[in-house]
Protein backbone atom coordinates (compact mmCIF):
# COMPACT_ATOMS: atom_id res chain seq x y z
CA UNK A 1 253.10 -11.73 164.19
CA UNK A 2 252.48 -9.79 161.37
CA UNK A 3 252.02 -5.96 159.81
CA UNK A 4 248.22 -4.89 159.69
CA UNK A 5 247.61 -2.17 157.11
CA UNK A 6 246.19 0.50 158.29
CA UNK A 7 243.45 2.73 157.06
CA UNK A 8 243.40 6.44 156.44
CA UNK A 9 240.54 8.98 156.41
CA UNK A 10 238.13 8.19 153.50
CA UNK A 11 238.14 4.63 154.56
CA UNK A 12 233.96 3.98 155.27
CA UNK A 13 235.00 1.16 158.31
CA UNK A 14 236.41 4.44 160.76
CA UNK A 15 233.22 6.04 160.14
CA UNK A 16 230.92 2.90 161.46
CA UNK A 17 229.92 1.54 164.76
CA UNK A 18 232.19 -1.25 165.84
CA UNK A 19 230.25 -4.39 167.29
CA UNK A 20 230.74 -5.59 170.40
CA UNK A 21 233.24 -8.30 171.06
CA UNK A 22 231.10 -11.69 172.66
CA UNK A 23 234.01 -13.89 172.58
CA UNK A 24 237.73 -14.29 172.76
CA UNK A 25 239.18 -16.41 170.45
CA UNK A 26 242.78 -17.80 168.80
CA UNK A 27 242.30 -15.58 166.25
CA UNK A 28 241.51 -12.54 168.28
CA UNK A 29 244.61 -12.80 170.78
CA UNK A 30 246.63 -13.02 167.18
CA UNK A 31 245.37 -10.05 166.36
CA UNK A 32 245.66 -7.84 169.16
CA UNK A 33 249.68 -9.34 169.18
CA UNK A 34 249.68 -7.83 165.16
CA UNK A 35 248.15 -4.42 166.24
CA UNK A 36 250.47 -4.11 168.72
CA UNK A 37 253.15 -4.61 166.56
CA UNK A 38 251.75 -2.67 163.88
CA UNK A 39 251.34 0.70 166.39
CA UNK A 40 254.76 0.24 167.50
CA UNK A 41 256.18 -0.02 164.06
CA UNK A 42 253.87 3.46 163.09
CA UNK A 43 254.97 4.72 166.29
CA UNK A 44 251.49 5.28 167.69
CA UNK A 45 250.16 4.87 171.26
CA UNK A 46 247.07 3.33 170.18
CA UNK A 47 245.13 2.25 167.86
CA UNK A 48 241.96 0.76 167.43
CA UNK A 49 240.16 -2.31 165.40
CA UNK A 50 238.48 -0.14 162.50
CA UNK A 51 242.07 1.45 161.42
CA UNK A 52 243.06 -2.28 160.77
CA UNK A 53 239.90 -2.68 158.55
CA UNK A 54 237.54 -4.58 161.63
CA UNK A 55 234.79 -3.82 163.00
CA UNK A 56 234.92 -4.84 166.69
CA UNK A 57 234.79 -3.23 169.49
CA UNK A 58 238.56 -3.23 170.46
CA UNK A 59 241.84 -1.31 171.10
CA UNK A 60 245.18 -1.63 172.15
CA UNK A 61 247.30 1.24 173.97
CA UNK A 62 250.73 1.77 175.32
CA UNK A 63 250.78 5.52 176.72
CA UNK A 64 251.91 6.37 180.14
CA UNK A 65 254.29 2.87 180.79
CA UNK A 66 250.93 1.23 180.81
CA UNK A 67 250.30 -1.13 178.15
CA UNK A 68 246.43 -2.61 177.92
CA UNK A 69 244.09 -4.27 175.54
CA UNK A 70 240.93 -2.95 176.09
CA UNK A 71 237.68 -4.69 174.68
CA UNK A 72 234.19 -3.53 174.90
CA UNK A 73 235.44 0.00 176.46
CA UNK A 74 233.06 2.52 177.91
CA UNK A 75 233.76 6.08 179.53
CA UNK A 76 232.08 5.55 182.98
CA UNK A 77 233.41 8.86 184.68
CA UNK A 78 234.69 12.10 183.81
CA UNK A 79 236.28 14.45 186.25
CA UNK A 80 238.39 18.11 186.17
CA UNK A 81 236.63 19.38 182.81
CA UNK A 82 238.19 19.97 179.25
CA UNK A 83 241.86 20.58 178.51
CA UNK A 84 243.82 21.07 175.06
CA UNK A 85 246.38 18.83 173.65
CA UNK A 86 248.09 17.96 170.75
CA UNK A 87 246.93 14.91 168.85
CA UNK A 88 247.76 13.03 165.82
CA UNK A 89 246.21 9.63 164.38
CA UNK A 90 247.87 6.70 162.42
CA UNK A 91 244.80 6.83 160.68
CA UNK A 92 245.62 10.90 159.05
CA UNK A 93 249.77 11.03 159.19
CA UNK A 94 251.35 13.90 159.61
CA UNK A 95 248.30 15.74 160.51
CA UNK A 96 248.14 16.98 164.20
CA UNK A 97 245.87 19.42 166.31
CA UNK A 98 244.76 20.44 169.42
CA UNK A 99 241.67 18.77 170.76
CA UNK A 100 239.59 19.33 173.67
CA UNK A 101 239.37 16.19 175.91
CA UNK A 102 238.22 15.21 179.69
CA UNK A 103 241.08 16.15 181.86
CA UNK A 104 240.28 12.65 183.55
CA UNK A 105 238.56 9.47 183.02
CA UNK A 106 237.65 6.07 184.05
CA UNK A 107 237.32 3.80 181.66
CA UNK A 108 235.58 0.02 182.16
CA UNK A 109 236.95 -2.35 179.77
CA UNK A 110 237.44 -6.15 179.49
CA UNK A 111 241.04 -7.52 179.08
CA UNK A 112 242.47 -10.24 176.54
CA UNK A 113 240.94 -13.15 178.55
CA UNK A 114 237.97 -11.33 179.35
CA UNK A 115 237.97 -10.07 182.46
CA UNK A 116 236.38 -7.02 183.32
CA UNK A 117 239.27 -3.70 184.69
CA UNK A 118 239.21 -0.22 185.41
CA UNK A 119 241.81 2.31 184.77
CA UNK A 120 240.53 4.74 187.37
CA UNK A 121 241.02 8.61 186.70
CA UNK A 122 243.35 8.43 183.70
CA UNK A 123 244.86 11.70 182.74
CA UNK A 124 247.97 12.70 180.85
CA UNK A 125 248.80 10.78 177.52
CA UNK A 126 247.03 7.32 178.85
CA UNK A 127 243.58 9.44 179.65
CA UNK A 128 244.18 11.43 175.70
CA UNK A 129 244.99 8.28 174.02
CA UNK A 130 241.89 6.04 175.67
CA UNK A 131 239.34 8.94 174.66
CA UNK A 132 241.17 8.87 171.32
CA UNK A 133 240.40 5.48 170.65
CA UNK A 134 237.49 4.69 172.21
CA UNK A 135 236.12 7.63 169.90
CA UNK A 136 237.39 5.30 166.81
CA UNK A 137 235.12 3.14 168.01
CA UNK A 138 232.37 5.24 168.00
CA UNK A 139 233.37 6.12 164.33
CA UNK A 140 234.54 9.46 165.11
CA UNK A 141 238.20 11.29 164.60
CA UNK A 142 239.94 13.65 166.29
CA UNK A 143 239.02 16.06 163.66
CA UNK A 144 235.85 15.82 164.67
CA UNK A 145 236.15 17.42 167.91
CA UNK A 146 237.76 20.27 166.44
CA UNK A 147 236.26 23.91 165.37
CA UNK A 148 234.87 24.32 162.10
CA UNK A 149 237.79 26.17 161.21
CA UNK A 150 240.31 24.26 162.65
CA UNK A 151 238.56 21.33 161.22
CA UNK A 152 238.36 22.98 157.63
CA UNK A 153 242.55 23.95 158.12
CA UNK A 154 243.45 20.19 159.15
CA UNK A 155 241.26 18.57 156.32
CA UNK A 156 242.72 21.07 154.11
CA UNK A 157 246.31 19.39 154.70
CA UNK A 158 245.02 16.03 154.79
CA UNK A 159 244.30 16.57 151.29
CA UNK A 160 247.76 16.95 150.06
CA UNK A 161 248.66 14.18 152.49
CA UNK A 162 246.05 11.74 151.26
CA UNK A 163 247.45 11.24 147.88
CA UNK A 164 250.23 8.81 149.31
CA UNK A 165 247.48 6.35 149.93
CA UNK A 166 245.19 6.05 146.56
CA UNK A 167 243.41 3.09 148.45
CA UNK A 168 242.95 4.81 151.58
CA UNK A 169 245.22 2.35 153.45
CA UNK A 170 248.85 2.90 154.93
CA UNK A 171 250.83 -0.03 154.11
CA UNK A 172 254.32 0.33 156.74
CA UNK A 173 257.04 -0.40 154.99
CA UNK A 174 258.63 -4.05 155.80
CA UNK A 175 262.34 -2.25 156.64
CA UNK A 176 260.26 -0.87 159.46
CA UNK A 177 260.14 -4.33 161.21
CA UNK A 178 261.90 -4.93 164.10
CA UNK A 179 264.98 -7.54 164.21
CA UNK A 180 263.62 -11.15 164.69
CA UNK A 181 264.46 -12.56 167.69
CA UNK A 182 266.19 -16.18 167.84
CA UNK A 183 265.70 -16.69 171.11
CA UNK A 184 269.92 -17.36 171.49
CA UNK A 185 270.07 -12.96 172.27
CA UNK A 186 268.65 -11.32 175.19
């Protein structure tokens, strides 16, 4: 497994439509294993193909205890109206705000051999965090669901924050990595 880099506001691939996914492949389970590794490493709870510079329609999440790949996600219920959170991104660091979401959801998604799942009536971090990133895949941000003003005061910081990544990428640092295992230590 390997580091992805990840990509920051001002990137054009978070602000695109991601393609559906038609077929699992080698290369695709390796790279749901790398983003999986790569959130952990950023300390995210999810994070979805376009921050790793793709364009298909895919995320991984570990909010909640429950850890999923979800491919080819769509909302397909939304129950108990909006409530107000705190979120952050990978893809703007150090930026957080509250943002409006669907107290609960069900989401239909396909897993990493392609079967088709529901997780029914998600709520709490899980619910947040699969609106969150099904919204990257979409093209939007969190910022985007905030006010104009709140909007205008988060972009605002983002500016001073954007400088550490002149190529609008966010390269983790390899000291970040956890120890390799041997397979001799449990």
């Amino acid at each position: 497994m390997s580091l992805l880099d990840i990509h920051v506001l001002g990137s054009p691939i978070l602000r695109q439509e991601t393609q559906v996914v038609t077929q699992i492949t080698p290369a695709l389970r390796r790279l749901v294993d790398d983003m999986f590794e790569t959130m952990e490493v950023a300390k995210g709870v999810g994070l979805a193909e376009p921050q790793v510079g793709r364009s298909e329609r895919l995320c991984v999440v570990d909010a909640d205890e429950t850890r999923l790949v979800v491919i080819n996600p769509e909302i397909v219920h939304k129950e108990g109206g909006m409530i107000r959170g705190e979120e952050g991104c990978l893809s703007m660091p150090e930026i957080y705000a509250d943002v409006e979401r669907h107290a609960r959801v069900t989401v239909r998604a396909q897993d990493i051999d392609g079967a088709w799942y529901e997780v029914e009536l998600a709520s709490g971090l899980l619910g947040r965090c699969l609106q969150h990133e099904i919204d990257h895949l979409h093209g939007r941000m969190f910022t985007d669901r905030l006010s104009l003003l709140k909007k205008r005061a988060a972009l605002k910081e983002w500016e001073y924050e954007k400088a550490k990544y002149p190529k609008n990428v966010r390269v983790l640092p390899v000291g970040d990595l956890p120890p390799e295992k041997d397979g001799a230590s449990a």
